[in-house]
C-alpha atoms as a PDB file:
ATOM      1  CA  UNK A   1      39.611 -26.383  16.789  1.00  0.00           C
ATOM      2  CA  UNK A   2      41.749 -25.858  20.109  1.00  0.00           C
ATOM      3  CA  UNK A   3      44.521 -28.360  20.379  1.00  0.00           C
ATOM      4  CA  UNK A   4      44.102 -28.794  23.403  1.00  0.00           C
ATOM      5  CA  UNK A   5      40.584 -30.317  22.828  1.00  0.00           C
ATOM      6  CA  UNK A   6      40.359 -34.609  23.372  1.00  0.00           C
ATOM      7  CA  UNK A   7      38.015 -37.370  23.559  1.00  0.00           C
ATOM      8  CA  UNK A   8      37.939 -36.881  27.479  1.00  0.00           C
ATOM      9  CA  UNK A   9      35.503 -33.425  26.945  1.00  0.00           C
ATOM     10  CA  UNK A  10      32.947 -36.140  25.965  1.00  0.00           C
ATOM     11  CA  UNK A  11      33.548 -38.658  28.254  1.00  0.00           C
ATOM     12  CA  UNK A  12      30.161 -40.302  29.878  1.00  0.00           C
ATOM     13  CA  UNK A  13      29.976 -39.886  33.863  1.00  0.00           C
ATOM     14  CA  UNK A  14      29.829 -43.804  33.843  1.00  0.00           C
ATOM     15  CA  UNK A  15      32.774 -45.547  32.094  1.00  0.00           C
ATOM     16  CA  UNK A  16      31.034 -48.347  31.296  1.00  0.00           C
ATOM     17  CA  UNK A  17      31.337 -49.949  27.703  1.00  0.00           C
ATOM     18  CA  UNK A  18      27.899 -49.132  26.453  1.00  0.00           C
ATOM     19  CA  UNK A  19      28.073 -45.556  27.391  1.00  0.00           C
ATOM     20  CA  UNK A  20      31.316 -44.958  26.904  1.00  0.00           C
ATOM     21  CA  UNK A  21      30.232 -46.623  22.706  1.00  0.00           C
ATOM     22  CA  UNK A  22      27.084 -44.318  22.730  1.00  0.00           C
ATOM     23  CA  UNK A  23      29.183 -40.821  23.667  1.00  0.00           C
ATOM     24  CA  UNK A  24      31.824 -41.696  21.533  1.00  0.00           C
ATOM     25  CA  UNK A  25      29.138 -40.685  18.757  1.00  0.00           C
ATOM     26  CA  UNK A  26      28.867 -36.886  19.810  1.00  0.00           C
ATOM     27  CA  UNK A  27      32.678 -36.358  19.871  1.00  0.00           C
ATOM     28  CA  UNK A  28      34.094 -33.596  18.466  1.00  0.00           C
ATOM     29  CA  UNK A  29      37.997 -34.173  20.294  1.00  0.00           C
ATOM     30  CA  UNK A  30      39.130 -33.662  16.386  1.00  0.00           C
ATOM     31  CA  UNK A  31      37.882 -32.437  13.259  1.00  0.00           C
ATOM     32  CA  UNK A  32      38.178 -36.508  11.764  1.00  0.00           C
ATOM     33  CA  UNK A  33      33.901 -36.700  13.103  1.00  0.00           C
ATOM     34  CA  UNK A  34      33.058 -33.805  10.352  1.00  0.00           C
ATOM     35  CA  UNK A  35      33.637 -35.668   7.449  1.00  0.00           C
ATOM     36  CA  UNK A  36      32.903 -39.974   8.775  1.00  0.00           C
ATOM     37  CA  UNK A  37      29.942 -41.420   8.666  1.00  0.00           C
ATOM     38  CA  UNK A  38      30.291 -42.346  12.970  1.00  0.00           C
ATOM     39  CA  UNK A  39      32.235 -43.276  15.017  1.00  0.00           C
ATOM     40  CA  UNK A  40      33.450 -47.056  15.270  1.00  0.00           C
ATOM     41  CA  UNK A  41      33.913 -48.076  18.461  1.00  0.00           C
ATOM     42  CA  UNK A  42      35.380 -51.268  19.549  1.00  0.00           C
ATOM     43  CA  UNK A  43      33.359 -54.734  19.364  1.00  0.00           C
ATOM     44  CA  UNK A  44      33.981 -58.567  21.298  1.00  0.00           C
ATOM     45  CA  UNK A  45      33.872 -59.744  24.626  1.00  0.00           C
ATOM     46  CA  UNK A  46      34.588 -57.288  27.545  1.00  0.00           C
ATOM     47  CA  UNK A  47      36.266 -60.355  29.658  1.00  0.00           C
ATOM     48  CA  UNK A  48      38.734 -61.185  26.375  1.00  0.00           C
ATOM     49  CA  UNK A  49      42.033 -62.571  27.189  1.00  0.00           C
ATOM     50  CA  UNK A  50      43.156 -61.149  23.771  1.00  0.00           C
ATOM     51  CA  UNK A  51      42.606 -57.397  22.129  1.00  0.00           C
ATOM     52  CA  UNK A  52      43.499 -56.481  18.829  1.00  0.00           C
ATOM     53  CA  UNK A  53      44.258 -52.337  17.835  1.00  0.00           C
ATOM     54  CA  UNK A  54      44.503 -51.136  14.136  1.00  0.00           C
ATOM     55  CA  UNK A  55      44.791 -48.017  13.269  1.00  0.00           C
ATOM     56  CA  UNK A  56      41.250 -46.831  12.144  1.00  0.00           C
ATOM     57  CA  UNK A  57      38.047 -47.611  10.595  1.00  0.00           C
ATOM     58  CA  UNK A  58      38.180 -48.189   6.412  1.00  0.00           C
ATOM     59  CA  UNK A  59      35.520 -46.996   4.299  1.00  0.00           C
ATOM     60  CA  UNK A  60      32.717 -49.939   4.881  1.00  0.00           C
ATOM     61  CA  UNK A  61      33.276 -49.819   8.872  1.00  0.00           C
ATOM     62  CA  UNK A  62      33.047 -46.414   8.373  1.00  0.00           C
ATOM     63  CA  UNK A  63      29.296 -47.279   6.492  1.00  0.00           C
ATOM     64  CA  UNK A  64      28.771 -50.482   8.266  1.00  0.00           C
ATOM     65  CA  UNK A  65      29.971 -49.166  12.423  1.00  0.00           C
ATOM     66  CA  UNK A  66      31.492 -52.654  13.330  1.00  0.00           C
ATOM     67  CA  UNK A  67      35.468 -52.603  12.849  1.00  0.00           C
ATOM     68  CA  UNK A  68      37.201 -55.101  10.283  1.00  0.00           C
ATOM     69  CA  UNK A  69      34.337 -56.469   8.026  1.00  0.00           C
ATOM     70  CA  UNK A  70      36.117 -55.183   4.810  1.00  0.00           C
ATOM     71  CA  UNK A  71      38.828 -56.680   2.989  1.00  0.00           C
ATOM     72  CA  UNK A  72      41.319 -55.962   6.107  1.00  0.00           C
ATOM     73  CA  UNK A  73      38.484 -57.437   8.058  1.00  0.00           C
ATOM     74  CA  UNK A  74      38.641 -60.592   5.992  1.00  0.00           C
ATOM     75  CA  UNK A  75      41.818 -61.268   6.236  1.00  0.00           C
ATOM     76  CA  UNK A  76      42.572 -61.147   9.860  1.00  0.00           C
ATOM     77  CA  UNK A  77      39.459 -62.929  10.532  1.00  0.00           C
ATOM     78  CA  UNK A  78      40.820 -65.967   8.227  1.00  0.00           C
ATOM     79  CA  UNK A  79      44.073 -65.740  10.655  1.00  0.00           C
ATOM     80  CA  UNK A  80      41.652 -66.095  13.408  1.00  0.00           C
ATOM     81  CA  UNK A  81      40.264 -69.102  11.886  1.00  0.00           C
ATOM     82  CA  UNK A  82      43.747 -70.759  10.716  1.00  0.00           C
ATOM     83  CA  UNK A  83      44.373 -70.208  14.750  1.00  0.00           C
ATOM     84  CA  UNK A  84      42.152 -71.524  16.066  1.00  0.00           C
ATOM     85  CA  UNK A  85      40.712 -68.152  17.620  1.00  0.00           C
ATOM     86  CA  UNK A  86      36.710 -67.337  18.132  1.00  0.00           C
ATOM     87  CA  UNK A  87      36.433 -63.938  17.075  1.00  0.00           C
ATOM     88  CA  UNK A  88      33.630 -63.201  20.011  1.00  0.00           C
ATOM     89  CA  UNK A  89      36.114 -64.164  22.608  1.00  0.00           C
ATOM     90  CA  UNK A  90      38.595 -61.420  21.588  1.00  0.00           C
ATOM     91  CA  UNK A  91      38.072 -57.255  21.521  1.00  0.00           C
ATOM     92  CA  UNK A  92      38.729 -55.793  18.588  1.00  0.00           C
ATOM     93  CA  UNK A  93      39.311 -52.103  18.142  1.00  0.00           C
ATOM     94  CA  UNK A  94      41.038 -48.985  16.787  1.00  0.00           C
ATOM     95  CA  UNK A  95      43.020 -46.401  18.057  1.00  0.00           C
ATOM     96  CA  UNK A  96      41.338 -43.541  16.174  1.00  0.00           C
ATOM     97  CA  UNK A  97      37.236 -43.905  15.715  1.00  0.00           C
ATOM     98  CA  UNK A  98      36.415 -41.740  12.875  1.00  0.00           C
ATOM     99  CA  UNK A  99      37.543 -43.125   9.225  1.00  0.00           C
ATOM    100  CA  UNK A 100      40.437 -40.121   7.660  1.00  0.00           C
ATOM    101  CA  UNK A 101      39.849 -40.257   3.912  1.00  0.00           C
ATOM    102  CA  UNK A 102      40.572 -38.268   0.791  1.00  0.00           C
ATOM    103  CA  UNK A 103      38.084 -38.647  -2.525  1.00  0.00           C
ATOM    104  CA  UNK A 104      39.599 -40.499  -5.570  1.00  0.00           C
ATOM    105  CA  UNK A 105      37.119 -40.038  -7.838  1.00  0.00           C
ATOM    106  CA  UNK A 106      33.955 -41.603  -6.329  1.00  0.00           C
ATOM    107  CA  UNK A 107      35.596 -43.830  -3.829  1.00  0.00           C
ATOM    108  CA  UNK A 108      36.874 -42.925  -0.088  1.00  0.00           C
ATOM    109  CA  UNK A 109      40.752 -43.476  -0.014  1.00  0.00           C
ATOM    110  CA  UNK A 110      42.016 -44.113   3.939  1.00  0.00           C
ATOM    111  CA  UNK A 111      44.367 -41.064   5.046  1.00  0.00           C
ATOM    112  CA  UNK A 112      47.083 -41.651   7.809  1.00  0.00           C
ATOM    113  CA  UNK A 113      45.824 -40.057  11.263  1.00  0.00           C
ATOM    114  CA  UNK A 114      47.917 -36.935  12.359  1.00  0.00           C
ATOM    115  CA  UNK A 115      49.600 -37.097  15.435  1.00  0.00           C
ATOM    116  CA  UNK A 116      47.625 -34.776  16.637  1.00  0.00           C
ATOM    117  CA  UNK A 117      44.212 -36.565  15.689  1.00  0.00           C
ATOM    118  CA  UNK A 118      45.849 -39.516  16.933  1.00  0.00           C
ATOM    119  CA  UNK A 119      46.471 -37.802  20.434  1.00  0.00           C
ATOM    120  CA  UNK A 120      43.096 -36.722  20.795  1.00  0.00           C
ATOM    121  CA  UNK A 121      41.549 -39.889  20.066  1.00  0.00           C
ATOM    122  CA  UNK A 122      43.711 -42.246  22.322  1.00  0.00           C
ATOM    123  CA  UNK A 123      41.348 -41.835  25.271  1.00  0.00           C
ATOM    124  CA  UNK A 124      38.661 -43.900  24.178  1.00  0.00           C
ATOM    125  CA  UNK A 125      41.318 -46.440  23.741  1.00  0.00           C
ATOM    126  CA  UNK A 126      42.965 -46.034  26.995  1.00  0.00           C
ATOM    127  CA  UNK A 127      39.023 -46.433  28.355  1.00  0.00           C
ATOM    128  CA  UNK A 128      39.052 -49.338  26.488  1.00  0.00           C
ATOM    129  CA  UNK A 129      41.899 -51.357  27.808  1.00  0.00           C
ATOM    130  CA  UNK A 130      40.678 -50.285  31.498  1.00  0.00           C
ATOM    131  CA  UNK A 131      37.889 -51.929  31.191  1.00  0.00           C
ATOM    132  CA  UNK A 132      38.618 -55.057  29.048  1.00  0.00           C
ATOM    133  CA  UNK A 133      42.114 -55.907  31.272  1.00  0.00           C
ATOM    134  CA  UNK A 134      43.634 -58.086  27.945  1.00  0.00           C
ATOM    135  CA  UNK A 135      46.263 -60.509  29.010  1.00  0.00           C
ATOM    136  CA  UNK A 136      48.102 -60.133  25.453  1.00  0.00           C
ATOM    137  CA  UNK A 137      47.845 -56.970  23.398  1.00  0.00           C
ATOM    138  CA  UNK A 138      48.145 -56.973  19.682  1.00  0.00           C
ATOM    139  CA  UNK A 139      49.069 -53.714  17.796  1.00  0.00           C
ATOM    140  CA  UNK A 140      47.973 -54.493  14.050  1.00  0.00           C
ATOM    141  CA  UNK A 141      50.544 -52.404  12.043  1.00  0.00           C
ATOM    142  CA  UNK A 142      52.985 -49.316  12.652  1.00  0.00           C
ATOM    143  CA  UNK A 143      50.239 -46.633  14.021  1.00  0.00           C
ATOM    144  CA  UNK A 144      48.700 -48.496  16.336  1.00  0.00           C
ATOM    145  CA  UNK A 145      52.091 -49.854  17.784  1.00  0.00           C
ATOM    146  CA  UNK A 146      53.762 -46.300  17.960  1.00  0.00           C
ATOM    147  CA  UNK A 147      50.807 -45.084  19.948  1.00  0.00           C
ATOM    148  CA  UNK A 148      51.413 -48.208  22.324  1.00  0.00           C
ATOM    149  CA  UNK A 149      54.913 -48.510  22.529  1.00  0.00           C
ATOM    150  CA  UNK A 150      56.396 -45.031  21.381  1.00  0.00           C
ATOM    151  CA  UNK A 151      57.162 -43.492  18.045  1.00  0.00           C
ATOM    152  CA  UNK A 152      60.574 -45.534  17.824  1.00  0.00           C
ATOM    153  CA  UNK A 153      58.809 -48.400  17.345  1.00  0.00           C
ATOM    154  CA  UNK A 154      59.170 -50.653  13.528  1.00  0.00           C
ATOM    155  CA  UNK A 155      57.434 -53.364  12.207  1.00  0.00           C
ATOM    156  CA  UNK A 156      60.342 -54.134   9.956  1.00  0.00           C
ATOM    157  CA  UNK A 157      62.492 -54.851  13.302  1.00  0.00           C
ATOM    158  CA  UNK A 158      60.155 -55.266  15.668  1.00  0.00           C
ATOM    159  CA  UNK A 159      56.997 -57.811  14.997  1.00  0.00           C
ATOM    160  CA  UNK A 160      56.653 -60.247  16.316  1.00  0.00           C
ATOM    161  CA  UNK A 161      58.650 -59.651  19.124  1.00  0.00           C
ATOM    162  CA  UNK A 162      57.348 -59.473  23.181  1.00  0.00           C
ATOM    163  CA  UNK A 163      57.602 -56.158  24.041  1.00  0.00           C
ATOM    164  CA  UNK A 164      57.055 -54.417  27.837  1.00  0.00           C
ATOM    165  CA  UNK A 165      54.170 -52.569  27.656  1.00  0.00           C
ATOM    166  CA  UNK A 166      51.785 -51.116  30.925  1.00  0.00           C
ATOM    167  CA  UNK A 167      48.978 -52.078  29.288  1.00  0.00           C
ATOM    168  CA  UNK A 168      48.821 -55.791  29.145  1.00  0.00           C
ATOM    169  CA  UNK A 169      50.974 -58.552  30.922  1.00  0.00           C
ATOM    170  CA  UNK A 170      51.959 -59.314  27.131  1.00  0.00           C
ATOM    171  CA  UNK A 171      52.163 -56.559  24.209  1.00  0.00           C
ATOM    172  CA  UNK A 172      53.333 -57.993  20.447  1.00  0.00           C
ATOM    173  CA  UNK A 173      52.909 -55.656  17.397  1.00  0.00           C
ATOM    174  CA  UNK A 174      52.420 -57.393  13.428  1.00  0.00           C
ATOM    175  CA  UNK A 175      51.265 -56.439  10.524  1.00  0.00           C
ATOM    176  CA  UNK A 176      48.270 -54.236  10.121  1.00  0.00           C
ATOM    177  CA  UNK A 177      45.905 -56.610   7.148  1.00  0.00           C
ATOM    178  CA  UNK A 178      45.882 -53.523   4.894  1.00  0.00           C
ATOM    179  CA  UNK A 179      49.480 -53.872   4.460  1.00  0.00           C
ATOM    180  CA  UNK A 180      49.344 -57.519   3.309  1.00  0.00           C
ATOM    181  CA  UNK A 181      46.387 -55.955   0.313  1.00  0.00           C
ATOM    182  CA  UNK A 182      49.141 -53.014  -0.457  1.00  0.00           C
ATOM    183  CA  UNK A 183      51.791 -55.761  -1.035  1.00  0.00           C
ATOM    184  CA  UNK A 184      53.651 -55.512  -4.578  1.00  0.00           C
ATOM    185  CA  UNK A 185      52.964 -58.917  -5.669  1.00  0.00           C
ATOM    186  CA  UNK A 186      51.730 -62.638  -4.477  1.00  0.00           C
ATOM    187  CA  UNK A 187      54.674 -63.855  -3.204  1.00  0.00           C
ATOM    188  CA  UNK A 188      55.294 -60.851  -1.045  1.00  0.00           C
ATOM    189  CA  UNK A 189      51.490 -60.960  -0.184  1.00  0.00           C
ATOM    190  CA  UNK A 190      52.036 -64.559   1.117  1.00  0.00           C
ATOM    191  CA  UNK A 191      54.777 -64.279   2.916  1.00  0.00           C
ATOM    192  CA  UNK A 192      53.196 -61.021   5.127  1.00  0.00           C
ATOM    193  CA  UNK A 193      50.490 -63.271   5.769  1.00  0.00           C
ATOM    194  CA  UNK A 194      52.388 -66.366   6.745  1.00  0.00           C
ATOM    195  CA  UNK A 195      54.278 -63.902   9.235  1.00  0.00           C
ATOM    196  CA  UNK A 196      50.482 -62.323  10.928  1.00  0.00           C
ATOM    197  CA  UNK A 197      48.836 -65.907  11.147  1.00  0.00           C
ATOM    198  CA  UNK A 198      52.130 -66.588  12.728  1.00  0.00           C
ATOM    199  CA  UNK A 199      52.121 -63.886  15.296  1.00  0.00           C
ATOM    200  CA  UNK A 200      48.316 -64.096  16.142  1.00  0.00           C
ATOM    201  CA  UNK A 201      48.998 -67.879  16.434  1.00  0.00           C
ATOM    202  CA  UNK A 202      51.835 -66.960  18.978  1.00  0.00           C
ATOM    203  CA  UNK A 203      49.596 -64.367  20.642  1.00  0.00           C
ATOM    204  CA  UNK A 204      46.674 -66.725  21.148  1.00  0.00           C
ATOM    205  CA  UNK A 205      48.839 -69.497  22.695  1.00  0.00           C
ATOM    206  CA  UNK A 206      49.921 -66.959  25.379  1.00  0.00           C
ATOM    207  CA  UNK A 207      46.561 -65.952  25.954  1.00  0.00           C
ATOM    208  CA  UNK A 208      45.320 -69.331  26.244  1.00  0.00           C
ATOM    209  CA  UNK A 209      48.225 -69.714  29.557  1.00  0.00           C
ATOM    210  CA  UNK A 210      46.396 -70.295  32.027  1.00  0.00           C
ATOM    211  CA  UNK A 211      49.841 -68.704  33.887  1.00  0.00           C
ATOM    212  CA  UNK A 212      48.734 -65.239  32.926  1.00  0.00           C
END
């Protein structure tokens, strides 16, 4: 496929949400659509204060086409409930829309993105944030944040920090939920998702300024 090609060759003449959902279906910007189910666009309200970016649909939003309603799913939706946050007043999305996987006997086992994939993917994203206009971005884990804030960017010194960003008034980067599963043991598990309730926590009472 030319490397040149991107999401933009399939771009609806209207960049409205619904069409913009609907053509993301036919794209072909990478080779990630030949072997995914669909692809999972982002889901919430279009006049959210808050957006959340992961990295890319698992293997049941991959089945399912909503984003985070597996285990990953779970968990950041029980930080949105220890917060205080209603999950249908925030957008949820990812920055790549097809699910990269590798078999493992019979199950699907997630696959980083390429940069390349990654590139050709970011302009549904970009569409997205247009349109939403998110007072506080949150980058869930290290891919979504190095396509936001540059490839420089680490969890390990950076979450939870403001950072500048030209997409939102406020940008903050945490954990990705998949990385709190991956975690050695309980203890370790805990105390990654002490540190993401706390940073959506902090990112919800900055949304909720009326200031911004």
């Amino acid at each position: 496929m030319s490397e040149d090609k991107s999401a933009l060759d399939y771009f609806p003449p209207q960049l409205a949400h619904t069409s913009l959902s609907a053509a993301a279906q036919h794209c072909k910007g990478c080779d990630l659509y030949k072997d995914a189910t669909q692809a999972v666009f982002g889901e919430g309200s279009l006049s959210a204060k808050i957006m959340f970016v992961g990295e890319q649909p698992g293997d049941e939003e991959d089945l399912s086409g909503h984003p985070f309603v597996g285990p990953a799913g779970k968990i950041l939706r029980k930080a949105f409930d220890e917060t205080g946050l209603d999950p249908t007043a925030a957008y949820i999305t990812n920055v790549v829309k097809h699910f990269k996987w590798k078999p493992r006997g019979k199950r699907r086992i997630h696959e980083k993105p390429r940069l390349g994939e990654i590139a050709a993917c970011t302009p549904w994203l970009g569409a997205e944030i247009e349109i939403v206009k998110p007072s506080v971005l949150v980058c869930l884990g290290a891919t979504a944040a190095q396509t936001l804030f540059g490839r420089d960017f680490r969890i390990t010194r950076m979450r939870g920090q403001w950072l500048a960003s030209e997409f939102a008034p406020r940008s903050i980067a945490t954990y990705h939920p998949s990385a709190i599963l991956r975690a050695p043991n309980s203890d370790a598990r805990d105390k990654m998702y002490s540190e993401l309730s706390s940073d959506i926590a902090k990112a919800v009472a900055m949304a909720n300024n009326s200031a911004i």
